[in-house]
C-alpha atoms as a PDB file:
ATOM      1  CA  UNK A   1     -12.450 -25.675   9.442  1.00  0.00           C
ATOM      2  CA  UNK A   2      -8.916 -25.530   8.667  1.00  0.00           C
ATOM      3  CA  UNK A   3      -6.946 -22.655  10.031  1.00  0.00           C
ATOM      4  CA  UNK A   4      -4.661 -22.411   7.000  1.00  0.00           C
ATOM      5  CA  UNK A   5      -1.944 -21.248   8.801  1.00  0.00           C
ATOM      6  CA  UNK A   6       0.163 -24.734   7.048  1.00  0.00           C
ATOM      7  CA  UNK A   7      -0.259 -23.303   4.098  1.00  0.00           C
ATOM      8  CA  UNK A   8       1.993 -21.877   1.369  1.00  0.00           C
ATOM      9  CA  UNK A   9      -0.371 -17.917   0.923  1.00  0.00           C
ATOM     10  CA  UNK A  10       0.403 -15.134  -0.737  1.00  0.00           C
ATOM     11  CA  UNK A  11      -1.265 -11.868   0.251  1.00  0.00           C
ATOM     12  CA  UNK A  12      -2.290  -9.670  -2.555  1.00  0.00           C
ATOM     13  CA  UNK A  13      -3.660  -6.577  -1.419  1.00  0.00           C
ATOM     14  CA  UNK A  14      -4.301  -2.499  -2.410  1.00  0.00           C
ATOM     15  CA  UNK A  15      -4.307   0.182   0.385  1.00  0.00           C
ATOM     16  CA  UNK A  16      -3.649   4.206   0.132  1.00  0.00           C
ATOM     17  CA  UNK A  17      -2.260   6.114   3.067  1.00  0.00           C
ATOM     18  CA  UNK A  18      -3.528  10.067   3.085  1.00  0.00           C
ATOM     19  CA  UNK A  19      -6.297  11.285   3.343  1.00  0.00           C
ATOM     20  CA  UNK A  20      -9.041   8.266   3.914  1.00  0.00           C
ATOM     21  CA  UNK A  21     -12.955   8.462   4.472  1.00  0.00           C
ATOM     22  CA  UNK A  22     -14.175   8.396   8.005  1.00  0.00           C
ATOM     23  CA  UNK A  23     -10.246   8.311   9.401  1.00  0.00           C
ATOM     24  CA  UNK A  24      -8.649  11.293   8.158  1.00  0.00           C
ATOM     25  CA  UNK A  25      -5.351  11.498   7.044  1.00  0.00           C
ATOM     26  CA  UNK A  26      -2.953   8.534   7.907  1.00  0.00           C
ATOM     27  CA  UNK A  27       0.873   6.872   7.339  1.00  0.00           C
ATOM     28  CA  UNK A  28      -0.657   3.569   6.578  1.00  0.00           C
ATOM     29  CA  UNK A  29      -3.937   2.710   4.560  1.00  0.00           C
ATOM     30  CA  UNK A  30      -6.435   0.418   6.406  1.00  0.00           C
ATOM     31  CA  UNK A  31      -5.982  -2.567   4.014  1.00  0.00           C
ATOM     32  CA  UNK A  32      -2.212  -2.776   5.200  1.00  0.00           C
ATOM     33  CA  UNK A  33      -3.495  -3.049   8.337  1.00  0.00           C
ATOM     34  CA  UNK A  34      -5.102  -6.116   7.702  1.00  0.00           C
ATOM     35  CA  UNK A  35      -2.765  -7.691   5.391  1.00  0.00           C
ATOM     36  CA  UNK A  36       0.123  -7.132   7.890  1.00  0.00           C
ATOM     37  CA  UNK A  37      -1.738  -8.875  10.738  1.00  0.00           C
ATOM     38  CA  UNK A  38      -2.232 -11.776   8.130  1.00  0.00           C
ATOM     39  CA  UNK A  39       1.150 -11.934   7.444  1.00  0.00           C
ATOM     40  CA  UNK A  40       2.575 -12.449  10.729  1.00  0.00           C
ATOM     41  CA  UNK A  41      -0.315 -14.686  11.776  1.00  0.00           C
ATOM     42  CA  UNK A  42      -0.144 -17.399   8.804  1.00  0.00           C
ATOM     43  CA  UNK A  43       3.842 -16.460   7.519  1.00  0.00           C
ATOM     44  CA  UNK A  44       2.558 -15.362   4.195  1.00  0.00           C
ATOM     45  CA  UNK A  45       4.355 -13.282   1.283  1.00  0.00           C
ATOM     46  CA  UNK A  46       3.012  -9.931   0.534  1.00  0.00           C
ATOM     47  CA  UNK A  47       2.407  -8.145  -2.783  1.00  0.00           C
ATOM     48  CA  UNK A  48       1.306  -4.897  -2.310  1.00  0.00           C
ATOM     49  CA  UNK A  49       0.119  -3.615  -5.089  1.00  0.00           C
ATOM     50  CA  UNK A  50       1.002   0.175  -6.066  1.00  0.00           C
ATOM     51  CA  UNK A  51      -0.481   2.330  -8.783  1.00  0.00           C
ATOM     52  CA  UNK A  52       1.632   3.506 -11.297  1.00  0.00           C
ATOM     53  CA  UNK A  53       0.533   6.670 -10.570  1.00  0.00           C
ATOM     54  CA  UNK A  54       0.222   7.989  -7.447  1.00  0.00           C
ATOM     55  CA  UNK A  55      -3.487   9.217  -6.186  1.00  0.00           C
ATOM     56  CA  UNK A  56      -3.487  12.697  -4.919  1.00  0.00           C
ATOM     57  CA  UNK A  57      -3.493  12.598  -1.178  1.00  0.00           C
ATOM     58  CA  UNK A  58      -6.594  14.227  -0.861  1.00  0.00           C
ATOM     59  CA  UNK A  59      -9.908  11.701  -0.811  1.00  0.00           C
ATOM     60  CA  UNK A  60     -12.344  14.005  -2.901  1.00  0.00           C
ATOM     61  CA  UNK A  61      -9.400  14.440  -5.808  1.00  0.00           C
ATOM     62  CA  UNK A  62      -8.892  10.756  -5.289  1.00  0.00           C
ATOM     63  CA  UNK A  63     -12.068   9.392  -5.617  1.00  0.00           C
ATOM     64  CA  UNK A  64     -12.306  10.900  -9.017  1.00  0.00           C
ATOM     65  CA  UNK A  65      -8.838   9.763 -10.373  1.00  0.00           C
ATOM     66  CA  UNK A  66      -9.949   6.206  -9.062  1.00  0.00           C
ATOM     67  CA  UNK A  67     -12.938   6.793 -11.160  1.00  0.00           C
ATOM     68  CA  UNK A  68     -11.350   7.115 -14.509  1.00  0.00           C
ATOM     69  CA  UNK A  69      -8.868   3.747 -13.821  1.00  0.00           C
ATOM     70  CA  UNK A  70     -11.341   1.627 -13.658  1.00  0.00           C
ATOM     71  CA  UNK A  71     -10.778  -1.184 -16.473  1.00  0.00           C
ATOM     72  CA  UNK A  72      -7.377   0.427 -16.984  1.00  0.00           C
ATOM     73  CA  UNK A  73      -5.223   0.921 -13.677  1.00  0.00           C
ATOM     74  CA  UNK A  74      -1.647   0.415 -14.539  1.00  0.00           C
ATOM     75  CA  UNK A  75       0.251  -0.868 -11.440  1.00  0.00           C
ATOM     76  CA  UNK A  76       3.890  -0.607 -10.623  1.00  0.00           C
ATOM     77  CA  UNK A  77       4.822  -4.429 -10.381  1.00  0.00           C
ATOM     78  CA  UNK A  78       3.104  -7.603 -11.466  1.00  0.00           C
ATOM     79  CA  UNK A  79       3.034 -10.791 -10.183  1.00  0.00           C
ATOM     80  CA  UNK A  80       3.767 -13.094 -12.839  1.00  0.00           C
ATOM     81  CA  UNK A  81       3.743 -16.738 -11.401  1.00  0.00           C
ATOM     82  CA  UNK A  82       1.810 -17.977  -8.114  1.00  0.00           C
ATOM     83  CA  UNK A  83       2.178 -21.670  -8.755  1.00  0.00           C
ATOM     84  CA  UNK A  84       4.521 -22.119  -6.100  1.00  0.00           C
ATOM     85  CA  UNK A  85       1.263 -20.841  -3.508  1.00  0.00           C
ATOM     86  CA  UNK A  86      -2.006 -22.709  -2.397  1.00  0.00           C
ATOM     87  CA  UNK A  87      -3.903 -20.177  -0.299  1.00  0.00           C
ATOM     88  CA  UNK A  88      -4.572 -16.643  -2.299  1.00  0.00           C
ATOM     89  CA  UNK A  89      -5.600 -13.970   0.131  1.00  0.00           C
ATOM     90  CA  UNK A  90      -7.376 -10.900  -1.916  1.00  0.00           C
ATOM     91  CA  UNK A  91      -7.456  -7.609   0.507  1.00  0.00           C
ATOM     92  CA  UNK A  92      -9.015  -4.608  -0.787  1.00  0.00           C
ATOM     93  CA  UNK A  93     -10.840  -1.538  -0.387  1.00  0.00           C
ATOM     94  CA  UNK A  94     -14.395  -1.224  -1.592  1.00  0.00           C
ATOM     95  CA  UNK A  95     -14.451   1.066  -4.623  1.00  0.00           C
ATOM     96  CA  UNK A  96     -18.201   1.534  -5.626  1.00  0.00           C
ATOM     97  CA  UNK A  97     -18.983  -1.813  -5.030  1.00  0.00           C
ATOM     98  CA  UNK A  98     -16.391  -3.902  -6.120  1.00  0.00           C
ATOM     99  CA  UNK A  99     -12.471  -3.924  -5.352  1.00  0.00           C
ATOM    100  CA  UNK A 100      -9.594  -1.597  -6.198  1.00  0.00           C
ATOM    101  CA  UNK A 101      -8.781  -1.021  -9.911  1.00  0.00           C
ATOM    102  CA  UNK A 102      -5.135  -2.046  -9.428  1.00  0.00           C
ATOM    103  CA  UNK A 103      -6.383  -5.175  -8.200  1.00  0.00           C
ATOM    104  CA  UNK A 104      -7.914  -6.023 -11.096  1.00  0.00           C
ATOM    105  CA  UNK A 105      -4.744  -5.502 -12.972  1.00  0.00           C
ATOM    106  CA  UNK A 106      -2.699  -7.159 -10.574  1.00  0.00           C
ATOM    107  CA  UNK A 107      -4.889 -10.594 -10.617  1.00  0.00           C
ATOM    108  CA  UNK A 108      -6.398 -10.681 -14.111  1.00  0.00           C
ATOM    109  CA  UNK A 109      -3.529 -12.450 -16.220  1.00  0.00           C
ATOM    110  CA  UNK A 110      -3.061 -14.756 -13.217  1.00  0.00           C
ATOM    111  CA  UNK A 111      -3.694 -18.713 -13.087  1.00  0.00           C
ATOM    112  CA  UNK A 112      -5.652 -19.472 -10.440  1.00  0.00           C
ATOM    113  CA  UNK A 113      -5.855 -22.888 -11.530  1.00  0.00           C
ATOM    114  CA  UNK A 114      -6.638 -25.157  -8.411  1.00  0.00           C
ATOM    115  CA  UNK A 115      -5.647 -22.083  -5.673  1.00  0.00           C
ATOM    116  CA  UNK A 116      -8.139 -21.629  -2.756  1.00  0.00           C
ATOM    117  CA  UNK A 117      -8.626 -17.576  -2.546  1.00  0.00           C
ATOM    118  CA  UNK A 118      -9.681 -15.847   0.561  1.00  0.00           C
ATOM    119  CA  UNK A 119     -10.925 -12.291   0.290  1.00  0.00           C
ATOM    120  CA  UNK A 120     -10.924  -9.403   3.057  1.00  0.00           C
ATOM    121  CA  UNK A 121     -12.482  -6.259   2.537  1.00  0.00           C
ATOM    122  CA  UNK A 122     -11.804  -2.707   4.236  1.00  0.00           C
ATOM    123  CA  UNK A 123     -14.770  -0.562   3.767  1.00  0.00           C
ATOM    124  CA  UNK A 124     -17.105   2.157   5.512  1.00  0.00           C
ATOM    125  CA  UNK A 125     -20.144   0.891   5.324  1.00  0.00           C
ATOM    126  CA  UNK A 126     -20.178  -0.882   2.526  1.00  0.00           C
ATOM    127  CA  UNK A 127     -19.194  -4.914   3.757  1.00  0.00           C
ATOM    128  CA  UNK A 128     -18.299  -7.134   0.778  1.00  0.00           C
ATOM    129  CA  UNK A 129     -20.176  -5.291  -1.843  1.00  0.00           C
ATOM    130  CA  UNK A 130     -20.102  -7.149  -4.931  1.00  0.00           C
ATOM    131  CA  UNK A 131     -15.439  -7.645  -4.082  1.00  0.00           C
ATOM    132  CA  UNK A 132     -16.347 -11.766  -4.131  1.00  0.00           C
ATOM    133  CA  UNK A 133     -18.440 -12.007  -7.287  1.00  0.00           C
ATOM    134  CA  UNK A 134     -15.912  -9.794  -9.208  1.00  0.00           C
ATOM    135  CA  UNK A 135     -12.933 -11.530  -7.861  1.00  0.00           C
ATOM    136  CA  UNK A 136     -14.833 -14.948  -8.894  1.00  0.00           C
ATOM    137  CA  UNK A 137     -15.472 -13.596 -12.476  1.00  0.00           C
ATOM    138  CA  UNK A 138     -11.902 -13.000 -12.814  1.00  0.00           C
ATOM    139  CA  UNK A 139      -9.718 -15.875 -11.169  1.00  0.00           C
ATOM    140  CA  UNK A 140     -11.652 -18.571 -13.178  1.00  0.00           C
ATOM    141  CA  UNK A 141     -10.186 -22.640 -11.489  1.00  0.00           C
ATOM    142  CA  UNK A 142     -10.152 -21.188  -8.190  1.00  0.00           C
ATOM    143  CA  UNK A 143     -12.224 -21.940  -5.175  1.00  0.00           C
ATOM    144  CA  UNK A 144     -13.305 -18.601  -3.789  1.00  0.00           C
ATOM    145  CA  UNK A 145     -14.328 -19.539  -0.006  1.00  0.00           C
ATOM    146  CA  UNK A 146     -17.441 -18.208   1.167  1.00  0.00           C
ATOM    147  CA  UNK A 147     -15.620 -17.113   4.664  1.00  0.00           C
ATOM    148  CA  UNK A 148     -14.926 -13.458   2.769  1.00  0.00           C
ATOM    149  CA  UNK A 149     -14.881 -11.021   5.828  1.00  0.00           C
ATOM    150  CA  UNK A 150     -15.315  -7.420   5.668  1.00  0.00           C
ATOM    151  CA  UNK A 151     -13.776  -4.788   8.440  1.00  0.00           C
ATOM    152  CA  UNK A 152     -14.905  -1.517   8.465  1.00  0.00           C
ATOM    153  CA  UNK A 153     -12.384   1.137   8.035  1.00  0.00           C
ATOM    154  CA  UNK A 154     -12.247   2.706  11.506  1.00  0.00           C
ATOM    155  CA  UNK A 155     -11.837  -0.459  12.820  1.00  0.00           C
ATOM    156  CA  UNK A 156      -8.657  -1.956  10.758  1.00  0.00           C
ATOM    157  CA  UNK A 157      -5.846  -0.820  13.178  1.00  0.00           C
ATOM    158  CA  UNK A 158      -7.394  -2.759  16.094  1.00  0.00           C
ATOM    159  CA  UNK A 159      -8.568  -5.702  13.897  1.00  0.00           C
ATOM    160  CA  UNK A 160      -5.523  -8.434  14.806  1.00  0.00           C
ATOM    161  CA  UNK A 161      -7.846 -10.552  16.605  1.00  0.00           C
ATOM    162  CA  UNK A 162     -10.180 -10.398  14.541  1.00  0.00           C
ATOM    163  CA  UNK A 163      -8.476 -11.569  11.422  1.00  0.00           C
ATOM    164  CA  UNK A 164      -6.544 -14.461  13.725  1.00  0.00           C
ATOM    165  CA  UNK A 165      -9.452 -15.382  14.036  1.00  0.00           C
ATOM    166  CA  UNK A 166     -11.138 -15.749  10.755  1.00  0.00           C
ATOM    167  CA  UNK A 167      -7.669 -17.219   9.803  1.00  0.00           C
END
């Protein structure tokens, strides 16, 4: 399989620092983690993508603000042009099954025309969920790879190799 580390990738990934299930409170949400390791492995750019407004640091308070985004997440950047990139990497959180809210917002508008997307998932306990479905729904012309890994949340910090690897 090729390693894709030639490539021209763009990272596009959601993560939230404070207070996080099963890992308490932290500087730096799981999914950075991950997309960090990515970066310095393959040389990729990174869009991180930011709500608009900020979740409350506390996960029970977030959870239900997440709730009420879905569909409509505003985020503080977009992307507006990845025809310059062949290798998409999706990172996300699982949020009740599928990804982020923002991430919808970030990628929906996008054309994925002819890009090969790779997806990562942080999660505890749920794996991919329904994250490569959803992303395949939205980023019609792509080829969503079926090599989608999922790392569990407790496991992210220490999960370099494990992503060169996959990579």
């Amino acid at each position: 399989m090729d390693t894709f580390k030639d490539k021209k990738s763009l990272i596009i990934y959601f993560s939230r620092a404070d207070e996080n299930y099963s890992v308490g409170y932290v500087d730096k949400g799981n999914t950075e983690y991950i997309a960090e390791y990515a970066r310095d492995i393959i040389g990729a750019d990174l869009f991180k993508v930011e709500p608009l407004i900020p979740y409350s640091k506390q996960y029970s308070i977030c959870v239900e603000e997440a709730k009420q985004r879905v569909g409509n997440a505003p985020i503080k950047n977009k992307i507006d042009d990845i025809s310059k990139y062949e290798v998409i990497y999706i990172m996300t959180p699982v949020y009740w099954g599928s990804y982020a809210p923002e991430i919808e917002t970030a990628i929906k508008d996008l054309d994925f025309t002819g890009k090969i997307i790779r997806i990562v998932t942080t999660h505890e306990g749920s794996g991919l969920a329904n994250v490569v479905q959803d992303i395949k729904n939205v980023c019609k012309g792509a080829n969503v790879l079926n090599d989608s890994i999922a790392i569990k949340g407790t496991d992210c910090i220490n999960a370099r190799n494990k992503i060169e690897e996959w990579i």
